[in-house]
PDB file of N, CA and C in Angstrom:
ATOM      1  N   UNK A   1       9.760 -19.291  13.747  1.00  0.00           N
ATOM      2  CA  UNK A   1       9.463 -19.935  12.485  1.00  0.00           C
ATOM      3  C   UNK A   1       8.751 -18.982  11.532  1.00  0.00           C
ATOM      4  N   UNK A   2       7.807 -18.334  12.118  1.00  0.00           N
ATOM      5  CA  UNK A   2       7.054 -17.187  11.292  1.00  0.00           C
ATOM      6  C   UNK A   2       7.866 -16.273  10.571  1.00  0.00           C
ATOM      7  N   UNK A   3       8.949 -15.163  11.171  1.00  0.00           N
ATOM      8  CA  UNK A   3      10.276 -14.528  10.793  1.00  0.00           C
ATOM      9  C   UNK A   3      10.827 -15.169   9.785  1.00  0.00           C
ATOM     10  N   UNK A   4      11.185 -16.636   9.886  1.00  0.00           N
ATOM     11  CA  UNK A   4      12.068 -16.953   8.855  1.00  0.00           C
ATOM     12  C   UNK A   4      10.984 -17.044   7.300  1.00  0.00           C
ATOM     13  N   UNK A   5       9.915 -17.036   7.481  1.00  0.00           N
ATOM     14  CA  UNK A   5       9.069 -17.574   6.721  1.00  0.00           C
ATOM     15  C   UNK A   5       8.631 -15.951   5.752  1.00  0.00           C
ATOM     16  N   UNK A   6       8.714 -15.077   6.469  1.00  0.00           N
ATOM     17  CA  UNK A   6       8.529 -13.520   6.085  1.00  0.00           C
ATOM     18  C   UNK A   6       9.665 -12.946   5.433  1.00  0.00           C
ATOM     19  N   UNK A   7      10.938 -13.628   5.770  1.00  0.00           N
ATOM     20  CA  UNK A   7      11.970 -13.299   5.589  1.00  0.00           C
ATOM     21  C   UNK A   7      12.262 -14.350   3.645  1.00  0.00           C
ATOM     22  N   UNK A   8      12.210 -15.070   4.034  1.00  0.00           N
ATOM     23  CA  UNK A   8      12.151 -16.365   2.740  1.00  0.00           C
ATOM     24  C   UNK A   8      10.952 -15.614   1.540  1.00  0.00           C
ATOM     25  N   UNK A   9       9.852 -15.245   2.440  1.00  0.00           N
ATOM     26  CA  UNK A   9       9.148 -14.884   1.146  1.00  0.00           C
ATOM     27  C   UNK A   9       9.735 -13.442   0.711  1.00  0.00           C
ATOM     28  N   UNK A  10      10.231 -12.512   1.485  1.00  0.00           N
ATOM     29  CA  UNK A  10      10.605 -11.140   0.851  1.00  0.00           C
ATOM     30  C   UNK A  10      11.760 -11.781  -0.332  1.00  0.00           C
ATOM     31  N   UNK A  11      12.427 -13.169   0.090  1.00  0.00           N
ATOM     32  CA  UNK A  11      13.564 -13.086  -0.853  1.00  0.00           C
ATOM     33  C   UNK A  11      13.006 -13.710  -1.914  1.00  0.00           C
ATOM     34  N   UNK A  12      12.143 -14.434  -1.871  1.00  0.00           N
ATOM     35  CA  UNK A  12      11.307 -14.538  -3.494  1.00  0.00           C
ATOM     36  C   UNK A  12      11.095 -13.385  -3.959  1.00  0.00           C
ATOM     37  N   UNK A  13      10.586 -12.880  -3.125  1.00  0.00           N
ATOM     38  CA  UNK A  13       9.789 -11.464  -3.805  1.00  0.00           C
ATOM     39  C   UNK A  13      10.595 -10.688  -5.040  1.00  0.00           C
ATOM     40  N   UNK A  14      12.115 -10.861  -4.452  1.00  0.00           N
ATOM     41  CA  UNK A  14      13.440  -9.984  -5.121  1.00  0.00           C
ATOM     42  C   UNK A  14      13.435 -10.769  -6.349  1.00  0.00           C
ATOM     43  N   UNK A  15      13.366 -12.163  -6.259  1.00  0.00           N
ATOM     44  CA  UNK A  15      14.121 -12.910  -7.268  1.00  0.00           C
ATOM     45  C   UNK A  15      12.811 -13.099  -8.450  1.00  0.00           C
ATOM     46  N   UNK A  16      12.060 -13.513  -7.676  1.00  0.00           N
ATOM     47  CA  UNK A  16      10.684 -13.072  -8.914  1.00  0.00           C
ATOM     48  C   UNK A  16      10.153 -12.306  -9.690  1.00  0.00           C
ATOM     49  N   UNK A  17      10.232 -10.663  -8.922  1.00  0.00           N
ATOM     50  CA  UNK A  17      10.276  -9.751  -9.665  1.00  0.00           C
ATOM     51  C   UNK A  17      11.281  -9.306 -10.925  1.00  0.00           C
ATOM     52  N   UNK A  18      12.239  -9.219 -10.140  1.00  0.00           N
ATOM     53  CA  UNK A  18      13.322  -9.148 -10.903  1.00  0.00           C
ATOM     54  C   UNK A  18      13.674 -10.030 -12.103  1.00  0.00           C
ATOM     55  N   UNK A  19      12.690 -11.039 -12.364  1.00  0.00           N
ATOM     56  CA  UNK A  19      13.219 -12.299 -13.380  1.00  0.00           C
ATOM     57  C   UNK A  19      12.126 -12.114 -14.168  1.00  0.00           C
ATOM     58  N   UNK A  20      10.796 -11.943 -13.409  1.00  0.00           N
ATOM     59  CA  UNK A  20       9.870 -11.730 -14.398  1.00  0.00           C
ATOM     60  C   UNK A  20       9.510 -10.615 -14.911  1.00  0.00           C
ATOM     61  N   UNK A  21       9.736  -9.463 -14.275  1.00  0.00           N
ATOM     62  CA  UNK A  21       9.023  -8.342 -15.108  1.00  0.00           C
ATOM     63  C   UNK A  21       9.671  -8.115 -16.338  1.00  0.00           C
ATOM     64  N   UNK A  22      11.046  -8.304 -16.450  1.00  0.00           N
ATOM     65  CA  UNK A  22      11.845  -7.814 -17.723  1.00  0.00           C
ATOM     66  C   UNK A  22      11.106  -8.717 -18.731  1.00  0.00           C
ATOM     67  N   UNK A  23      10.608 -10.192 -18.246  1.00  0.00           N
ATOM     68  CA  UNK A  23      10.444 -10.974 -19.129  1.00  0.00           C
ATOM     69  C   UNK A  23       8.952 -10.571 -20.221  1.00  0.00           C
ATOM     70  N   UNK A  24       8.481  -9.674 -18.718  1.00  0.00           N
ATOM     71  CA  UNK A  24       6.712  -9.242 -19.490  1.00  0.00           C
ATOM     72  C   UNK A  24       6.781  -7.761 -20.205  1.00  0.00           C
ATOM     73  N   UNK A  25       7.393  -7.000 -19.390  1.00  0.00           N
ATOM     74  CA  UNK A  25       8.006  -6.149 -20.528  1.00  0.00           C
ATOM     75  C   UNK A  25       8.928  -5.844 -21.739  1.00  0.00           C
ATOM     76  N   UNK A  26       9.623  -7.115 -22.234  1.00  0.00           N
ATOM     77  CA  UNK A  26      10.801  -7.385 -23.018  1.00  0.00           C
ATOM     78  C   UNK A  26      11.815  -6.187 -22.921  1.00  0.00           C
ATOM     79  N   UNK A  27      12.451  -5.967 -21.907  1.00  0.00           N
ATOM     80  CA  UNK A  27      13.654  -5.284 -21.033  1.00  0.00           C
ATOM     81  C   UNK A  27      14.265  -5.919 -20.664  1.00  0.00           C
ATOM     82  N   UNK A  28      15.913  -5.522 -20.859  1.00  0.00           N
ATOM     83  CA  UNK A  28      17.198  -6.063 -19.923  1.00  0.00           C
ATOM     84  C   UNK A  28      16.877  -6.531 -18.600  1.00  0.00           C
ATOM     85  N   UNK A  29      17.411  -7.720 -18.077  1.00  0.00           N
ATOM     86  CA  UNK A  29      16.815  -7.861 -16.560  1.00  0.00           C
ATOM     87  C   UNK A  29      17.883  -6.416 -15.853  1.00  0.00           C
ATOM     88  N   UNK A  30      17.226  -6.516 -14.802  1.00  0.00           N
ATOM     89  CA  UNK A  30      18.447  -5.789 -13.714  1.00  0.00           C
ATOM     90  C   UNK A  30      19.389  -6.959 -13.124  1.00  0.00           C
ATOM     91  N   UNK A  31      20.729  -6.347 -13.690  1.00  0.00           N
ATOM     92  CA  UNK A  31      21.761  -7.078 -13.315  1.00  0.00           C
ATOM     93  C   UNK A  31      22.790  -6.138 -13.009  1.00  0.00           C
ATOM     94  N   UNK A  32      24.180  -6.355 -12.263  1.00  0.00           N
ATOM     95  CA  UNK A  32      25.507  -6.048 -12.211  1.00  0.00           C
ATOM     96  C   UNK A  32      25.422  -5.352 -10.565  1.00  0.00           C
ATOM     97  N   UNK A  33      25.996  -3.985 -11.005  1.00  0.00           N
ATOM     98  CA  UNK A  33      25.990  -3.039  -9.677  1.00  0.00           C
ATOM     99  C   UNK A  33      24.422  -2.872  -9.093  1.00  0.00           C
ATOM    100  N   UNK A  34      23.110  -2.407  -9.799  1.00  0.00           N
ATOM    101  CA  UNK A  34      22.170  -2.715  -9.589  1.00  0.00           C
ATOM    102  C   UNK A  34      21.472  -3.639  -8.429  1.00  0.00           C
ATOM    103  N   UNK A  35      21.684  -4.814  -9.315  1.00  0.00           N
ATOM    104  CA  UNK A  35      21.553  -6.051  -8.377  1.00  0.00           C
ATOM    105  C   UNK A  35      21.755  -6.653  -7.178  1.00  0.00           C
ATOM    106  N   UNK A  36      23.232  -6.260  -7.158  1.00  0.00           N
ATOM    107  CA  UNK A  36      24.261  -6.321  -5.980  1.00  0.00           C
ATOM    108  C   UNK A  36      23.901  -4.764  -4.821  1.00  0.00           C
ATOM    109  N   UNK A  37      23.138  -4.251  -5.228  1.00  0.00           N
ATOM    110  CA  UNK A  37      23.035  -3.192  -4.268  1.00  0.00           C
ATOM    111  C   UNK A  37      21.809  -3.489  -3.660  1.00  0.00           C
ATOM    112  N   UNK A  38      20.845  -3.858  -4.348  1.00  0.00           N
ATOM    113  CA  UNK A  38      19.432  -3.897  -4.379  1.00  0.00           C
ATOM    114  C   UNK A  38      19.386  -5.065  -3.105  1.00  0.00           C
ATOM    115  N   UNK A  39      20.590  -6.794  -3.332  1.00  0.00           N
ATOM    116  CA  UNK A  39      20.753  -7.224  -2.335  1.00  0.00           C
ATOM    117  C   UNK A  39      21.370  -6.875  -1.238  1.00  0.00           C
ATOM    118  N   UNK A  40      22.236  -6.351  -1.513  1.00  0.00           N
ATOM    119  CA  UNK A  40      22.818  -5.786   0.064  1.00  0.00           C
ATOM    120  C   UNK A  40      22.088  -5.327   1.070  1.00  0.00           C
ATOM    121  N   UNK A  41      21.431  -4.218   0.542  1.00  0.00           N
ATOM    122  CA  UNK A  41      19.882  -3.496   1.366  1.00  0.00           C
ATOM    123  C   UNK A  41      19.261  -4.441   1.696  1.00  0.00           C
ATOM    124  N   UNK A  42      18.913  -5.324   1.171  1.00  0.00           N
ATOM    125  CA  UNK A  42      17.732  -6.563   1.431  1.00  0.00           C
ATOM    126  C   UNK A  42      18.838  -6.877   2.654  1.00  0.00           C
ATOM    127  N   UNK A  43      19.757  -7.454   2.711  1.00  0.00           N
ATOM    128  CA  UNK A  43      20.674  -8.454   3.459  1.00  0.00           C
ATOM    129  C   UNK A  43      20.843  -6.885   4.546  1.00  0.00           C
ATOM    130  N   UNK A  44      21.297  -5.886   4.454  1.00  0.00           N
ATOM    131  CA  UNK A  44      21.716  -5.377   5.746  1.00  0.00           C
ATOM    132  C   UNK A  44      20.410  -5.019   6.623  1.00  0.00           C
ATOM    133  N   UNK A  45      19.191  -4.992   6.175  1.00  0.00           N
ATOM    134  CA  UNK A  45      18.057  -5.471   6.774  1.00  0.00           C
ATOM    135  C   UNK A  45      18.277  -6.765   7.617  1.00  0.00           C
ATOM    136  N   UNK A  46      18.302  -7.223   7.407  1.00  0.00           N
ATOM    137  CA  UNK A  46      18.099  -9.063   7.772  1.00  0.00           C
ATOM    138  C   UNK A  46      19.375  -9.375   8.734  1.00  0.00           C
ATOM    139  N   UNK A  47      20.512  -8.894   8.342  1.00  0.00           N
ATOM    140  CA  UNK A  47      21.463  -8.851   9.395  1.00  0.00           C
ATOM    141  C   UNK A  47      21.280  -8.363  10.266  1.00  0.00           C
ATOM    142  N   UNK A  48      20.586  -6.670  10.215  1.00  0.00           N
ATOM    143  CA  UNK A  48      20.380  -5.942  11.516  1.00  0.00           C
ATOM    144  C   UNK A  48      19.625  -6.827  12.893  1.00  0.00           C
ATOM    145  N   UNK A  49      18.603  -7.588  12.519  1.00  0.00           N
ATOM    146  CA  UNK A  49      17.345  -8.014  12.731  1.00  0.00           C
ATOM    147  C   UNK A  49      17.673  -9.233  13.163  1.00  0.00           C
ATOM    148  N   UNK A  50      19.146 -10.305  12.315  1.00  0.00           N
ATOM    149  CA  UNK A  50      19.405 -11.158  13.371  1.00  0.00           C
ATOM    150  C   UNK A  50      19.848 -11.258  14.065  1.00  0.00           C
ATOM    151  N   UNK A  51      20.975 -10.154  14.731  1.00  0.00           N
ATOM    152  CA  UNK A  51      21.654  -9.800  15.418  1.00  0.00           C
ATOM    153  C   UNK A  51      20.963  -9.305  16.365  1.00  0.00           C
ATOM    154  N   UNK A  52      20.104  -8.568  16.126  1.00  0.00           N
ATOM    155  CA  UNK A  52      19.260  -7.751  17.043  1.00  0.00           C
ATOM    156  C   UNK A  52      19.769  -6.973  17.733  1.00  0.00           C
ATOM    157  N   UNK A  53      20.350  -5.848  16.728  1.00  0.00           N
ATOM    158  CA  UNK A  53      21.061  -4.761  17.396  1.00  0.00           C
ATOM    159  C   UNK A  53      19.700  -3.498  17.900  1.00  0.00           C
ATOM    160  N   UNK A  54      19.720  -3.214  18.811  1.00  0.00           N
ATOM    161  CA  UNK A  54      18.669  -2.107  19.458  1.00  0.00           C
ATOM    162  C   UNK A  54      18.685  -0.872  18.767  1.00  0.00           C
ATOM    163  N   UNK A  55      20.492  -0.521  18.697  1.00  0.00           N
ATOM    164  CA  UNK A  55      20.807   0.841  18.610  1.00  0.00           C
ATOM    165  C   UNK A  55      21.005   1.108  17.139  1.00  0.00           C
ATOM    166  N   UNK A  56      20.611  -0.252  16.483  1.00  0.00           N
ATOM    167  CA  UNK A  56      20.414   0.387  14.749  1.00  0.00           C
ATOM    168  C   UNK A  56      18.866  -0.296  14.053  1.00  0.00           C
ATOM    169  N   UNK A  57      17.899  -0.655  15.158  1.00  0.00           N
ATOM    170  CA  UNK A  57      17.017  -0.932  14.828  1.00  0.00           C
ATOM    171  C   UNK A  57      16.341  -0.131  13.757  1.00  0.00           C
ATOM    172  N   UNK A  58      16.151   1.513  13.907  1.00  0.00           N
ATOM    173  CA  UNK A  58      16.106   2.218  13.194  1.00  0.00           C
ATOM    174  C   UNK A  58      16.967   2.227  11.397  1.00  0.00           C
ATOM    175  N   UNK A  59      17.872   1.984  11.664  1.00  0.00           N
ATOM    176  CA  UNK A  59      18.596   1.547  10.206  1.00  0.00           C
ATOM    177  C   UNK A  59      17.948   0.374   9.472  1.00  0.00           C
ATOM    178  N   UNK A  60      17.580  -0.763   9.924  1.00  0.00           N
ATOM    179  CA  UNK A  60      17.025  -1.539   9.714  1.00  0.00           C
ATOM    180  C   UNK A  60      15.848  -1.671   8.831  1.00  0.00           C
ATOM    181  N   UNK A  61      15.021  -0.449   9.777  1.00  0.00           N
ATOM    182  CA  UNK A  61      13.859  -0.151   9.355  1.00  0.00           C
ATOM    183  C   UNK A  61      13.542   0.702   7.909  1.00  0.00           C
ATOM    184  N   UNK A  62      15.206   1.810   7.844  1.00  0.00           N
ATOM    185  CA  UNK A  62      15.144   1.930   6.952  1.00  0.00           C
ATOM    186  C   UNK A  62      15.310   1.200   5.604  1.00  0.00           C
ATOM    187  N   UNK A  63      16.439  -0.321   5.696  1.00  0.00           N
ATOM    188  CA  UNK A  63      16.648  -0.906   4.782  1.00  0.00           C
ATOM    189  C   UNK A  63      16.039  -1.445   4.329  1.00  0.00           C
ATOM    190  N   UNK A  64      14.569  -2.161   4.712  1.00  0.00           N
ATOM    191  CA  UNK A  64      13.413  -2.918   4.906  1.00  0.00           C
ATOM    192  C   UNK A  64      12.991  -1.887   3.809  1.00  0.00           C
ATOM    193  N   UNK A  65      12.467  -0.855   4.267  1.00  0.00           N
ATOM    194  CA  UNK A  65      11.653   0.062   3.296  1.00  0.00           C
ATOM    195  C   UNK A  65      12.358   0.407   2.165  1.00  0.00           C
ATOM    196  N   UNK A  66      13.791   0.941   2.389  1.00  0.00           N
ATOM    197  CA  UNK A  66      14.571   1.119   1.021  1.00  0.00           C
ATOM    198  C   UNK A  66      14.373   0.081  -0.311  1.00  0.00           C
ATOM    199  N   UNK A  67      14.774  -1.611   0.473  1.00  0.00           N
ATOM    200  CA  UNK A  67      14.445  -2.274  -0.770  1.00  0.00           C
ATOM    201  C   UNK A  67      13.294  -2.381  -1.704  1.00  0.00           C
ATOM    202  N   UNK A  68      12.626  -2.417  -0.187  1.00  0.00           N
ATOM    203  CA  UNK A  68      10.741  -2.559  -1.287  1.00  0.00           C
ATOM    204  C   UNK A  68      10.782  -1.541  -1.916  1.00  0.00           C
ATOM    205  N   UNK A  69      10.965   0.118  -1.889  1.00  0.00           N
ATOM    206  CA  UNK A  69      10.801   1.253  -2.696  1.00  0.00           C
ATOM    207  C   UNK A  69      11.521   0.837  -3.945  1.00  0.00           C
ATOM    208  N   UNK A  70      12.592   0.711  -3.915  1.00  0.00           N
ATOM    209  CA  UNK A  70      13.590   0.412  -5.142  1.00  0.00           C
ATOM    210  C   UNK A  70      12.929  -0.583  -5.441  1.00  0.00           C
ATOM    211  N   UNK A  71      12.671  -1.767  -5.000  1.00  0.00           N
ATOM    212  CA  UNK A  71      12.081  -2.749  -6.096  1.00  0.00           C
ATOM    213  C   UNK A  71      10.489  -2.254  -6.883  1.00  0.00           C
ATOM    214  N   UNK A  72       9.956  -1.581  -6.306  1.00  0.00           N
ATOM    215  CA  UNK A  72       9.095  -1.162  -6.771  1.00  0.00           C
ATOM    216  C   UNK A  72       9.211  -0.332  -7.864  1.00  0.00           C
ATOM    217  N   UNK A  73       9.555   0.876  -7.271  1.00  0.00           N
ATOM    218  CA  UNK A  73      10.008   2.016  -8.638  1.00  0.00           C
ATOM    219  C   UNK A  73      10.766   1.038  -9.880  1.00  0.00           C
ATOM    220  N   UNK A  74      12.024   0.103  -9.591  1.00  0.00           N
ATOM    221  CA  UNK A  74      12.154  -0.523 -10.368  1.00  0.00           C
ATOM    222  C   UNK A  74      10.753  -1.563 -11.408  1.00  0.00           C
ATOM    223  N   UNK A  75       9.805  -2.002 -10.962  1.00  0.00           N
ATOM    224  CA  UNK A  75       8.999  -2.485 -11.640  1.00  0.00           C
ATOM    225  C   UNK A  75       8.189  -1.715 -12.111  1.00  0.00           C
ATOM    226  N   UNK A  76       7.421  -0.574 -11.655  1.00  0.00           N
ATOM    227  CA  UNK A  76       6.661   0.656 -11.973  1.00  0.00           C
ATOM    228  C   UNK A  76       7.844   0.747 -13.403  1.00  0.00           C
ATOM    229  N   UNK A  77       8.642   1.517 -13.658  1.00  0.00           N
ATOM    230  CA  UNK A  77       9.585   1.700 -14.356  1.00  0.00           C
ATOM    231  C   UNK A  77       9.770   1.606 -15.892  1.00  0.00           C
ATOM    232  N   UNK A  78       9.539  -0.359 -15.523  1.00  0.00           N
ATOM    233  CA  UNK A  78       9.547  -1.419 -16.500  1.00  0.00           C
ATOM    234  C   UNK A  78       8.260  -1.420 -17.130  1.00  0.00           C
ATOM    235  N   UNK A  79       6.896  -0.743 -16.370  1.00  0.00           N
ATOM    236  CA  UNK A  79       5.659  -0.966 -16.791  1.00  0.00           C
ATOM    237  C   UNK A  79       5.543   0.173 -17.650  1.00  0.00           C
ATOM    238  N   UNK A  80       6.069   0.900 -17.243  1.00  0.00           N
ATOM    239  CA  UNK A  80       5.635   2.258 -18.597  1.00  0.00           C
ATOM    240  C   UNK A  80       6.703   2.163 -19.617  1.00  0.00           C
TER     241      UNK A  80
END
């Protein structure tokens, strides 16, 4: 129950950021190819992890970190 609950809040995390910062910086949201990439990473995280593959745990780990970096730099970005 905890997992799903860590998992639910990272996906706010995407959809919140992403909706609000453009709104506080008056910037284009991130949309199109962007978007769709930004989820995938999020999602091939989360797939790895329900599957519970051993031998790409490591990939995983990277996708986990990939998104948060990109969402970040993406909001850093928007702030200057």
């Amino acid at each position: 129950m905890q997992r799903k609950a860590i998992c639910a809040f990272r996906a706010a995390l995407i959809g919140f950021l992403t909706t609000v910062a453009p709104e506080w910086t008056d910037s284009p949201p991130l949309q199109g190819r962007a978007l769709w990439s930004l989820a995938a990473v999020w999602s091939a995280g989360r797939i790895i992890g329900l599957f519970g593959w051993d031998d790409l745990g490591f990939l995983g780990a990277v996708a986990d970190v990939a998104w948060l970096s990109v969402l970040l730099f993406y909001v850093l970005r928007l702030s200057w």
